[in-house]
Protein backbone atom coordinates (compact mmCIF):
# COMPACT_ATOMS: atom_id res chain seq x y z
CA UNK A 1 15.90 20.93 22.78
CA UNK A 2 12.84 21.56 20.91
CA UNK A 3 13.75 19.26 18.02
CA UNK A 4 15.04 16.68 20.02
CA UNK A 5 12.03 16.48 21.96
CA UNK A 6 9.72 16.51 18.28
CA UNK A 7 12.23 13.45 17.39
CA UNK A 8 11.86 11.73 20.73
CA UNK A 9 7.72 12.22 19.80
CA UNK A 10 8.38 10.88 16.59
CA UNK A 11 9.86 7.94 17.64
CA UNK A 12 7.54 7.26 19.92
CA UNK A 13 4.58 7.56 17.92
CA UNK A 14 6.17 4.90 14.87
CA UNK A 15 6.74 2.19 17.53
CA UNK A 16 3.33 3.17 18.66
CA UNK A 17 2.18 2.41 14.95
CA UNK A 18 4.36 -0.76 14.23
CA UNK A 19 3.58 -1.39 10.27
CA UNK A 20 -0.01 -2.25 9.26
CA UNK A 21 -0.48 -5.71 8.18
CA UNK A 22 -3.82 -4.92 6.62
CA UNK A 23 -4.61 -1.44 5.52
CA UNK A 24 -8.34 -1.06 3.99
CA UNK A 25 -7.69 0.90 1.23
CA UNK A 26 -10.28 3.87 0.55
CA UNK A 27 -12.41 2.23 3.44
CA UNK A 28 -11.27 -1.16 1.61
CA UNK A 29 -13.79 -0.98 -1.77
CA UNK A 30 -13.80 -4.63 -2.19
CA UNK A 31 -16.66 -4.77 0.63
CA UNK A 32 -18.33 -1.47 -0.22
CA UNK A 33 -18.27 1.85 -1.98
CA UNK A 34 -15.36 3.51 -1.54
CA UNK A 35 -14.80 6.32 0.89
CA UNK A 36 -18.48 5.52 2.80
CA UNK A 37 -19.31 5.01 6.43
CA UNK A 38 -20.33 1.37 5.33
CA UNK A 39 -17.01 0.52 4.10
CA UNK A 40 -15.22 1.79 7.60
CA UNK A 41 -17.42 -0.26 9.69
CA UNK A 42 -16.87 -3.22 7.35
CA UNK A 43 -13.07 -2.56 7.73
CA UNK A 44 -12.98 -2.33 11.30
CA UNK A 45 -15.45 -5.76 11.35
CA UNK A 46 -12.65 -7.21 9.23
CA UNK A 47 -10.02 -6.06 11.64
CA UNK A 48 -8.22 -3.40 9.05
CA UNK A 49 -5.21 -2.40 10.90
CA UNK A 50 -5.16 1.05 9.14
CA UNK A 51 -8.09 2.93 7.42
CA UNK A 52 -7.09 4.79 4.27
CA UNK A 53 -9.50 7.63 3.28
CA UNK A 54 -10.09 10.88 1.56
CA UNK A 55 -11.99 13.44 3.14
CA UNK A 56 -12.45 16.70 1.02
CA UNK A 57 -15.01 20.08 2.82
CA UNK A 58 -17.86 21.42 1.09
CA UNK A 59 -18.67 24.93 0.17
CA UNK A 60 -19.81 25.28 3.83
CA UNK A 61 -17.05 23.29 5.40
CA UNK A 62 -19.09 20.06 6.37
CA UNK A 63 -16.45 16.88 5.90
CA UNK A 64 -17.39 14.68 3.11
CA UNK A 65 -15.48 11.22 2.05
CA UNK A 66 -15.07 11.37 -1.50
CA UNK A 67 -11.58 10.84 -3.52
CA UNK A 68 -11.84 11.74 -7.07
CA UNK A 69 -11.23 15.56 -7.53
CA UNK A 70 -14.13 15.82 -10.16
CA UNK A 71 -18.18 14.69 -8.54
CA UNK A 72 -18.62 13.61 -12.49
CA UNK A 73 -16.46 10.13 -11.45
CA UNK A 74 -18.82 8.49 -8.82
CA UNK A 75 -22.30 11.14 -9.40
CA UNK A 76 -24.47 12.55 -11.28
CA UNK A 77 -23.28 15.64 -11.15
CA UNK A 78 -20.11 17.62 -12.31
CA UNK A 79 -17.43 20.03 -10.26
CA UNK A 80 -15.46 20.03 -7.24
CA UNK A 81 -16.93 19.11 -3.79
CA UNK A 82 -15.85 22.63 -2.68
CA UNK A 83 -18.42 24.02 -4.88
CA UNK A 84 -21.15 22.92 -3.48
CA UNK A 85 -23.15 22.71 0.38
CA UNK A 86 -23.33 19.77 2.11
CA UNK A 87 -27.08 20.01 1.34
CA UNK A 88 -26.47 19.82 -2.27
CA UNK A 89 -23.85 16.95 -2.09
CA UNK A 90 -26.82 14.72 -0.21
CA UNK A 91 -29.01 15.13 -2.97
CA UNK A 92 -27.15 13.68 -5.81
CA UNK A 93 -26.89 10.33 -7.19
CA UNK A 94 -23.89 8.54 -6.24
CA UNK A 95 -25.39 5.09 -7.69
């Protein structure tokens, strides 16, 4: 029962979600910098369909949207998000 009942959720949650026609693609990066709160609100202004993004915690478990696994690819700085408090992560140089 309990599996027909998670397959009778699934179902209804894909034709729920018919397929995306427009899916902005880390926030949709052609607008704005990747993975930032501009580049949501300029996906939902451009009526993105889906929202695509990466959200990784910092060493004190605030949310942050960044996708590379290295801080050296879009900062100033080098190491893992994880490594460091949200605090830190505000004060670095993301261009």
């Amino acid at each position: 029962m309990k599996s027909i009942l998670t397959a009778l959720g699934l179902l209804i949650a894909s034709s729920a979600c018919a397929a995306p026609q427009l899916i902005a693609h880390r926030g949709g990066t052609g607008d704005a910098p990747e993975n930032t709160l501009p580049a949501i609100k300029l996906a939902l202004e451009n009526k993105a369909e889906a929202i695509w993004i990466t959200v990784q915690l910092s060493q004190d478990g605030v949310p942050v949207l960044y996708r590379p696994n290295d801080l050296s690819a879009l900062t100033d700085h080098m190491g893992k998000i994880s490594s460091f408090s949200a605090a830190e992560l505000t004060r670095m140089d993301a261009g």
